[in-house]
Protein backbone atom coordinates (compact mmCIF):
# COMPACT_ATOMS: atom_id res chain seq x y z
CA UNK A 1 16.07 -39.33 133.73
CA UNK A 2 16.40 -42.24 131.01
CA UNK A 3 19.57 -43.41 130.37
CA UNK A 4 21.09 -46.27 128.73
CA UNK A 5 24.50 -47.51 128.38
CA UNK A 6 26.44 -46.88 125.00
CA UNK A 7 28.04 -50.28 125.43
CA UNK A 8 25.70 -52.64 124.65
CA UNK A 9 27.31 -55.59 126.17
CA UNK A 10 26.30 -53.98 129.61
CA UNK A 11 23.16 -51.41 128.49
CA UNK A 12 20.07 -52.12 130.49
CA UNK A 13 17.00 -51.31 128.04
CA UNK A 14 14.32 -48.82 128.79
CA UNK A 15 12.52 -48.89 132.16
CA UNK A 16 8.81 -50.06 131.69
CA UNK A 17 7.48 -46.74 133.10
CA UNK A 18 8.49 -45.11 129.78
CA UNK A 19 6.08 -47.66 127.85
CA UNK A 20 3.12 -47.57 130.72
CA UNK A 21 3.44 -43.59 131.96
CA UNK A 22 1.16 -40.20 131.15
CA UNK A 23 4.31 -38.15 131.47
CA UNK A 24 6.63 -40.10 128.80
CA UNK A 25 3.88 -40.33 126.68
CA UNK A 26 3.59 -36.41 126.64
CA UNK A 27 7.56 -36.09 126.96
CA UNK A 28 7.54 -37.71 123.72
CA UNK A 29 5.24 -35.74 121.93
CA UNK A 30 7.00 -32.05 122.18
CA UNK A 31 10.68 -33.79 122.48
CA UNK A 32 11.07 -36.54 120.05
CA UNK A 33 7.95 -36.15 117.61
CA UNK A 34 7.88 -32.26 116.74
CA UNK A 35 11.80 -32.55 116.48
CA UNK A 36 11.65 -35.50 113.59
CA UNK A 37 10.76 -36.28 110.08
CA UNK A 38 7.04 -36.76 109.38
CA UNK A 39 5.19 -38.26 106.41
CA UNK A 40 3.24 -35.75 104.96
CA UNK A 41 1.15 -36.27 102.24
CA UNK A 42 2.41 -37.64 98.54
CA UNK A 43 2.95 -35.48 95.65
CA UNK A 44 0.04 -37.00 93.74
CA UNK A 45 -2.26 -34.49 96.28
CA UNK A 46 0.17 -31.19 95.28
CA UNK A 47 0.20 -31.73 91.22
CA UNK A 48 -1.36 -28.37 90.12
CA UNK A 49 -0.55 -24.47 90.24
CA UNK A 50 -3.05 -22.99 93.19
CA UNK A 51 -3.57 -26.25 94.62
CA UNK A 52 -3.82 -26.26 98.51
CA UNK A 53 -4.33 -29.41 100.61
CA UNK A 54 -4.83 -28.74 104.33
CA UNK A 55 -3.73 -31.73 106.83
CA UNK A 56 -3.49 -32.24 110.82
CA UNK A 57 0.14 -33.61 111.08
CA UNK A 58 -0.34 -36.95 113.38
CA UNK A 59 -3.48 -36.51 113.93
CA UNK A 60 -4.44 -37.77 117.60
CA UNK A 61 -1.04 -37.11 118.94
CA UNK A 62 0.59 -33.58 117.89
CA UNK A 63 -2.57 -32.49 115.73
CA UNK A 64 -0.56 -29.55 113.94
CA UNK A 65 -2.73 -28.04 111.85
CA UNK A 66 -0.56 -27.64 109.00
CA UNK A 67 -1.07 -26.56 105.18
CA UNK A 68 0.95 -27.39 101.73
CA UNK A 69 0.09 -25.14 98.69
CA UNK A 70 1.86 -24.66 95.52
CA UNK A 71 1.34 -21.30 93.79
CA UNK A 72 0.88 -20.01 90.63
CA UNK A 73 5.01 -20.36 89.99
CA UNK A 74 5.06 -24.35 90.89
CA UNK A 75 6.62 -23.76 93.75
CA UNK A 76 5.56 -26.08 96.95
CA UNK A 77 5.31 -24.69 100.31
CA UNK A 78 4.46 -26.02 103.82
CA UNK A 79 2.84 -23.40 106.26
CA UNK A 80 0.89 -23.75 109.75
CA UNK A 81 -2.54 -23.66 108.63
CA UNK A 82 -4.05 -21.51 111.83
CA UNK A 83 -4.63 -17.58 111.39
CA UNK A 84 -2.28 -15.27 113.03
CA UNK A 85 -5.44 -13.30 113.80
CA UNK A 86 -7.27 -15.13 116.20
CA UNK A 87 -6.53 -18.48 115.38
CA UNK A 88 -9.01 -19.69 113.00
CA UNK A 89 -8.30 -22.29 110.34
CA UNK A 90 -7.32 -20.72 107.33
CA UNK A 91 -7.98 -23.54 104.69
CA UNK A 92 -10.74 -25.92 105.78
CA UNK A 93 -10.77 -27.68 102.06
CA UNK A 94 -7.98 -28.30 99.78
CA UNK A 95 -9.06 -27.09 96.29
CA UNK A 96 -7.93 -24.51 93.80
CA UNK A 97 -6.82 -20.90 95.14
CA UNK A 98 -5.09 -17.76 94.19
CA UNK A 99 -4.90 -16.79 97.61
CA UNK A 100 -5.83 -17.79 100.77
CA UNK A 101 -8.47 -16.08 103.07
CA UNK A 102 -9.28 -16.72 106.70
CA UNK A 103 -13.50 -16.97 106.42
CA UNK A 104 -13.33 -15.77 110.57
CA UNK A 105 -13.09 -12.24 109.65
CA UNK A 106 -11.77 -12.37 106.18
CA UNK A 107 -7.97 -12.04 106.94
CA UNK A 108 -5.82 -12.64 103.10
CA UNK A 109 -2.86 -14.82 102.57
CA UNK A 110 -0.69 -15.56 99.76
CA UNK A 111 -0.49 -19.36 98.57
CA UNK A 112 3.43 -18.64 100.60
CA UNK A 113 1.71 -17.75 103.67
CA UNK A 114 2.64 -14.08 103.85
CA UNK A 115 0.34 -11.43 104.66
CA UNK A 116 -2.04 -9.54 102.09
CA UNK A 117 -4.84 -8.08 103.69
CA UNK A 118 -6.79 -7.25 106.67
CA UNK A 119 -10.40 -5.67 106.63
CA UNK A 120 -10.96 -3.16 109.60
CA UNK A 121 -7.58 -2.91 110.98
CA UNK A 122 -6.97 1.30 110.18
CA UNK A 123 -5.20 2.87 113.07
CA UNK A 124 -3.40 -0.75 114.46
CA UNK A 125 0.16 0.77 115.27
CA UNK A 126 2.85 -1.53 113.43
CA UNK A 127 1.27 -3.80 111.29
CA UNK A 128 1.64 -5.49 109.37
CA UNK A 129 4.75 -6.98 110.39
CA UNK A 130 6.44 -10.48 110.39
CA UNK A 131 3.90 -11.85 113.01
CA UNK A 132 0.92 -11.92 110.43
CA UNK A 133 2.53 -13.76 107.83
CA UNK A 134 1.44 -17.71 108.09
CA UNK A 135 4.30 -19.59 110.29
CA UNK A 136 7.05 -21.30 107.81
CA UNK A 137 6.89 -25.17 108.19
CA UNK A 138 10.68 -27.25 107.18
CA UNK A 139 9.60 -29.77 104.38
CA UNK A 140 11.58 -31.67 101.84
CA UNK A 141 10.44 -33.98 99.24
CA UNK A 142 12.10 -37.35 98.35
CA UNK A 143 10.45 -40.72 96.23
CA UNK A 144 6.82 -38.26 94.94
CA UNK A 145 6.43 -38.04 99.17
CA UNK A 146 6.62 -34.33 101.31
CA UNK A 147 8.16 -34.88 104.37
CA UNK A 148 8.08 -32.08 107.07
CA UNK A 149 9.68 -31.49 110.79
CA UNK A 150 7.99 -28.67 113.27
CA UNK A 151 11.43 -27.65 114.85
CA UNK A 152 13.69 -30.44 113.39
CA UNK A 153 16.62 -31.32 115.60
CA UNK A 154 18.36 -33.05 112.38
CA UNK A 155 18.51 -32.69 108.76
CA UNK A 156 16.14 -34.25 106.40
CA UNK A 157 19.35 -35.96 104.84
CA UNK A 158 20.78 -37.25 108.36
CA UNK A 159 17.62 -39.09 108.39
CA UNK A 160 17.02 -40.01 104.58
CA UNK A 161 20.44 -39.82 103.31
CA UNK A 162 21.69 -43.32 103.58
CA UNK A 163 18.48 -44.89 102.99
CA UNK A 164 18.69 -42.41 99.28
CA UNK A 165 22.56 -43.47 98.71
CA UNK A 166 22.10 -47.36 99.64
CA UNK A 167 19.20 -47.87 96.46
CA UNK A 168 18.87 -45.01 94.57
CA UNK A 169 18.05 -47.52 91.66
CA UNK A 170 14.58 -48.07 93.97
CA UNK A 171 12.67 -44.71 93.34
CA UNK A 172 8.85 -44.72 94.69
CA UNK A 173 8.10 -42.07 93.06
CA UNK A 174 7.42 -44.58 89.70
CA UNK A 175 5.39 -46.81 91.96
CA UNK A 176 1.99 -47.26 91.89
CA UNK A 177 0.05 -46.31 95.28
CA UNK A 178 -2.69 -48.80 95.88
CA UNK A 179 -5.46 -48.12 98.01
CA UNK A 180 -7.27 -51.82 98.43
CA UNK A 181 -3.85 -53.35 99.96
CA UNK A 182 -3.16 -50.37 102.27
CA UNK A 183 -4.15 -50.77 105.98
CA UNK A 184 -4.64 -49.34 108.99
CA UNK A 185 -3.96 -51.39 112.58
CA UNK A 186 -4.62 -50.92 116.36
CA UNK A 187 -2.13 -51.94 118.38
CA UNK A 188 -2.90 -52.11 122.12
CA UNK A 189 0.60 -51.43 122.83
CA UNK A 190 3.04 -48.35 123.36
CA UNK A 191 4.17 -46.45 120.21
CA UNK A 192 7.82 -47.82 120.98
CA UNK A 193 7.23 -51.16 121.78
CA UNK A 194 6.26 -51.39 118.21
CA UNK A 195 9.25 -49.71 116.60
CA UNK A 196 11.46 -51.66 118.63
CA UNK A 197 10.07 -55.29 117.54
CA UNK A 198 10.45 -53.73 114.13
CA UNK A 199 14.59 -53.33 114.70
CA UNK A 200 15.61 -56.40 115.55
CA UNK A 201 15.42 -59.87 113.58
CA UNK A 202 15.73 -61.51 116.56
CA UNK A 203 12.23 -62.77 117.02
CA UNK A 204 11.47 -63.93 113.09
CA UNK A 205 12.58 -67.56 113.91
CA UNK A 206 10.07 -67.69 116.92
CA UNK A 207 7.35 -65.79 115.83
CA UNK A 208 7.20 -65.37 112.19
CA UNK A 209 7.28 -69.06 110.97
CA UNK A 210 6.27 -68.20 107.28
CA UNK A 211 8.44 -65.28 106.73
CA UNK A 212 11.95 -67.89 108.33
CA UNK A 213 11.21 -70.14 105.36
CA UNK A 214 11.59 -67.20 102.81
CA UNK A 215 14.71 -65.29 104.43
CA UNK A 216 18.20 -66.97 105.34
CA UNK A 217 18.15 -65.76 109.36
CA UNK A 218 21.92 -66.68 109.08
CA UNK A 219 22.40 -63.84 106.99
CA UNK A 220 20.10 -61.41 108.61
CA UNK A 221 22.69 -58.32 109.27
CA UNK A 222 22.04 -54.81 110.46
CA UNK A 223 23.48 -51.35 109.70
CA UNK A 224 23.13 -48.40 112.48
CA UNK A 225 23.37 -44.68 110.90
CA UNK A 226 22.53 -41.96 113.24
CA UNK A 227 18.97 -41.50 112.70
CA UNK A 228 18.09 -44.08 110.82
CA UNK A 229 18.73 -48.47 110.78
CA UNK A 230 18.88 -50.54 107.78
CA UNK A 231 18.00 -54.16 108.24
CA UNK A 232 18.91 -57.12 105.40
CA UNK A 233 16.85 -59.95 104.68
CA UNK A 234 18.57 -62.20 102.57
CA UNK A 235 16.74 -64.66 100.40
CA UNK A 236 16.94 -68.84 100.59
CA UNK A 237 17.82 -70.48 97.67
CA UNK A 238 15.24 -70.18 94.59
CA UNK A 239 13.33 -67.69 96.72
CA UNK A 240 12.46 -63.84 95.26
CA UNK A 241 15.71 -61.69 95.98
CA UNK A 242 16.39 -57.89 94.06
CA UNK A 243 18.09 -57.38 90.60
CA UNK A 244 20.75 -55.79 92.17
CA UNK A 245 22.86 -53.05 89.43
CA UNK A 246 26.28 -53.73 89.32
CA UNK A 247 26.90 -49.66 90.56
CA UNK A 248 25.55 -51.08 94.52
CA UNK A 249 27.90 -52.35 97.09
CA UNK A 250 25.22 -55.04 97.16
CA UNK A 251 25.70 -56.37 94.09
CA UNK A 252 26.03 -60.14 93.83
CA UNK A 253 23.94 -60.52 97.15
CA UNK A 254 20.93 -62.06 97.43
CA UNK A 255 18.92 -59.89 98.77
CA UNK A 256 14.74 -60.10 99.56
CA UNK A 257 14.35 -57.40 101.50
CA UNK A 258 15.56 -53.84 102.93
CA UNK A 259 14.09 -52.89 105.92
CA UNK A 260 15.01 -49.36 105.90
CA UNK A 261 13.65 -47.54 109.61
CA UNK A 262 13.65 -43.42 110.20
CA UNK A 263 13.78 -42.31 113.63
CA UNK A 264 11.57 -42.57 115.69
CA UNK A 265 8.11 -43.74 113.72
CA UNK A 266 8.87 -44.19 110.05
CA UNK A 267 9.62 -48.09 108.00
CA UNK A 268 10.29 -47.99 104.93
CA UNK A 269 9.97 -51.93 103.50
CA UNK A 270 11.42 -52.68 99.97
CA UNK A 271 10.62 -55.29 98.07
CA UNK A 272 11.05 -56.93 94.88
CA UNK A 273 7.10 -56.33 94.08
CA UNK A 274 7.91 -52.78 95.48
CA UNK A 275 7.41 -51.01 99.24
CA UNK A 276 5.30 -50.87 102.47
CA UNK A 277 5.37 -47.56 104.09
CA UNK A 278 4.52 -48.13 107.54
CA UNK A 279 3.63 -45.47 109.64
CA UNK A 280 3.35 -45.51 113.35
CA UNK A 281 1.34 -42.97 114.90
CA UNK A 282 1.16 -42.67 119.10
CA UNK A 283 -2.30 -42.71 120.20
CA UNK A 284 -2.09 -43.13 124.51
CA UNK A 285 0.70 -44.89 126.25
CA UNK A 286 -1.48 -47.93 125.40
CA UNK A 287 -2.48 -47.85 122.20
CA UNK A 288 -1.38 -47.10 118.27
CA UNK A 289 -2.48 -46.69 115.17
CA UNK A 290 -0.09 -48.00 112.42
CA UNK A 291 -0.80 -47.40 108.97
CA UNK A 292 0.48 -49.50 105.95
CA UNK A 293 1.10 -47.78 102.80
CA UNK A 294 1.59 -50.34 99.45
CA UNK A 295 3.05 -48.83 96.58
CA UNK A 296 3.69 -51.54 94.14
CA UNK A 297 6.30 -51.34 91.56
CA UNK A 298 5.64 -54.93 90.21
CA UNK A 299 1.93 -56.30 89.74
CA UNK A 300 3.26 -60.08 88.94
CA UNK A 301 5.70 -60.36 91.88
CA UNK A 302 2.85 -58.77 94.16
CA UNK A 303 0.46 -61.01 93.22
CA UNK A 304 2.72 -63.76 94.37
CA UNK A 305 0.89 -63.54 97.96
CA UNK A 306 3.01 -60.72 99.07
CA UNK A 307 -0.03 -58.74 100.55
CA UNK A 308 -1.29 -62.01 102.42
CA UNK A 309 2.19 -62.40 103.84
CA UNK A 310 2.67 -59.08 104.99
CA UNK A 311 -0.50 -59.11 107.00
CA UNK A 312 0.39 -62.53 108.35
CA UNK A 313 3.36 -60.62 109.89
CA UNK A 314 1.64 -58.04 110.99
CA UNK A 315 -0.60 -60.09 113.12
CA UNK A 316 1.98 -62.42 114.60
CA UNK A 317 3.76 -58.90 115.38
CA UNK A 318 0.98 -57.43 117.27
CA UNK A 319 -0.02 -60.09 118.84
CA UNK A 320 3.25 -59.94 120.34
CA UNK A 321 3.74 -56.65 121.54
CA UNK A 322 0.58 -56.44 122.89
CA UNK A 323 1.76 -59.22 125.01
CA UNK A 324 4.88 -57.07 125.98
CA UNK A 325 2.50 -54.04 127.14
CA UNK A 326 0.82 -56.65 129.29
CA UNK A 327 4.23 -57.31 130.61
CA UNK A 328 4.94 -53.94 131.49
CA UNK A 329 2.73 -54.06 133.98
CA UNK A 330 4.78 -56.27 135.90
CA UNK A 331 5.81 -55.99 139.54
CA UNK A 332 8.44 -58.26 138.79
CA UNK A 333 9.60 -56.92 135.45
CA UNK A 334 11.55 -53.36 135.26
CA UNK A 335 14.46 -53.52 132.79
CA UNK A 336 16.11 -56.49 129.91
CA UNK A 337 19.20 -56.71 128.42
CA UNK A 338 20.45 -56.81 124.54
CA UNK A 339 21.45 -59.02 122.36
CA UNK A 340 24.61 -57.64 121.17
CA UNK A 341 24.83 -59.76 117.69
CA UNK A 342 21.08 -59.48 117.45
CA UNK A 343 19.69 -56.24 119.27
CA UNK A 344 21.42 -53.43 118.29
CA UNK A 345 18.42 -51.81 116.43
CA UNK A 346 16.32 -51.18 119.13
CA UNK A 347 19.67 -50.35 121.83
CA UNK A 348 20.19 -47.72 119.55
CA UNK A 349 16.70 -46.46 119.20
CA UNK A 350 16.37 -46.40 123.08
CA UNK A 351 19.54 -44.82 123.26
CA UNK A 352 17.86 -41.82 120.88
CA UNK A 353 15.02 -42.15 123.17
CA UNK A 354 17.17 -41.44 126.25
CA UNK A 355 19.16 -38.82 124.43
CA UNK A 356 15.96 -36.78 123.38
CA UNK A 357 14.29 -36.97 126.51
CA UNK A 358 17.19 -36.06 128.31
């Protein structure tokens, strides 16, 4: 059983068979990851009456086969996308539908998921009943994104909630998505290890050299909320920093960036030019996929060499934790302490670690 220590001062961090072990790995999956948040799809892929768009929710790790439709009424919905017949697909191709039919053995569907139809099913005692109606899936929306949860263990607004009332002056949903300046990485390192170097600004004087001459370190603070971290990077003198409205209890500041992180997977990066979604996606103990989303709200200020620095971080950061999964293979190496003025991001991420897994 994981646990760490609610007092930081004393808190050991995780044990290094959580970032090298099968079983954690797979712990994580059903306890942690089908309990949270997801990114979904954006709103851009949802704009029209009958439109359908099918999608495997982390694909390579829970591969939920899940569906979002909205019907003739405008109204979005977020179903499991696998027959309650015998377990077919349902939708194979988002497109335009009035209805939804399972091409196994023909098996109808309403855009909502409920049941219409069944060929060849005279004389099947009780039926139809609840159980052939398409699952119901929890989603909210929030900045033009869908976010869903399989069995969520928290509200969409315990999660979101603070990042929504800290800027809602910063809406993505009037940002521009572009396609050339978002990435995908592989990261030969556990899921965690990278959401953990995320939460802490500890390392930015050591490892990011380029990024310390844009933010004042001295300045770097951090907020913990209970399913969610913000993280402040505070401009230099003469350096980009946010238009702040006089309405935000960060008015006056001089602020670069908000580094807003969801539990357990989801960063949310605003920026003066606009945001980088980055989403981190569990692939084997070993190994993830991270994908980074631009949406830019500012051409001028992006052109400024944000993308270039952004992927300069990104390198110097997985070089690093790839480096720390090396470490965890250590005979010598088992369990670190925090920094409490600097580490409490990640104490309380492996705290929600523990708890979940518990």
């Amino acid at each position: 059983m994981l646990l760490v220590n609610p007092d930081i001062s004393t808190a050991e961090t995780l044990p290094t068979d959580f970032y090298t072990s099968k079983e954690y790995f797979e712990q994580s999956k059903e306890k942690i990851f089908t309990r949270s948040w997801q990114l979904a799809v954006s709103l851009e892929e949802l704009k029209i009456p009958g439109q359908t768009f099918p999608f495997m929710l982390l694909q390579g790790y829970l591969d939920e086969p899940l569906l979002l439709t909205r019907d003739a009424n405008d109204q979005l919905h977020c179903v499991s996308n696998v027959c309650t017949h015998r377990g077919n697909l349902v939708c194979e191709k988002g497109g335009i539908e009035k209805n939804l039919r399972c091409r196994y053995h023909g098996r109808r569907f309403n855009l909502d998921g409920s049941f219409i139809a069944m060929p060849e099913f005279e004389g099947v005692e009780n039926f139809p009943s609840e159980k052939d109606n398409l699952a119901q899936v929890p989603f909210e929306t929030w900045g033009g994104f869908v976010f869903t949860s399989l069995f969520p263990s928290f509200t969409f607004n315990e999660a979101f909630g603070e990042m929504m009332n800290r800027i809602p002056w910063l809406n993505p949903g009037n940002f521009v998505f572009s396609q050339s300046h978002s990435k995908e990485y592989l990261v030969n390192a556990n899921w965690a290890l990278y959401c953990e170097n995320y939460l802490e600004g500890f390392h930015i004087p050591f490892v990011h050299a380029s990024l310390n001459q844009l933010l004042d370190y001295s300045q770097y603070a951090s907020e913990i909320y209970p399913y969610s971290n913000l993280q402040l990077g505070f401009a230099k003198a003469g350096e980009e920093s946010f238009k702040i409205p006089e309405s935000s209890p960060d008015f006056g500041k001089h602020i670069a960036a908000y580094y807003f992180w969801i539990f357990p997977n989801l960063m949310l990066n605003f920026y003066p030019w606009g945001l980088s979604m980055n989403v981190v996606k569990p692939i084997a103990p070993n190994q993830t996929k991270v994908s980074f989303l631009t949406y830019i709200s500012d051409q001028e200020k992006f052109e400024r060499g944000a993308m270039s620095m952004i992927d300069r971080v990104e390198r110097e950061d997985e070089a690093i934790v790839e480096n720390v999964q090396r470490g965890m293979k250590s005979h010598f190496y088992k369990r670190g302490r925090y920094s409490p003025k600097r580490e409490q991001g990640t104490h309380h991420f492996h705290q929600l670690i523990a708890r979940f897994l518990a």
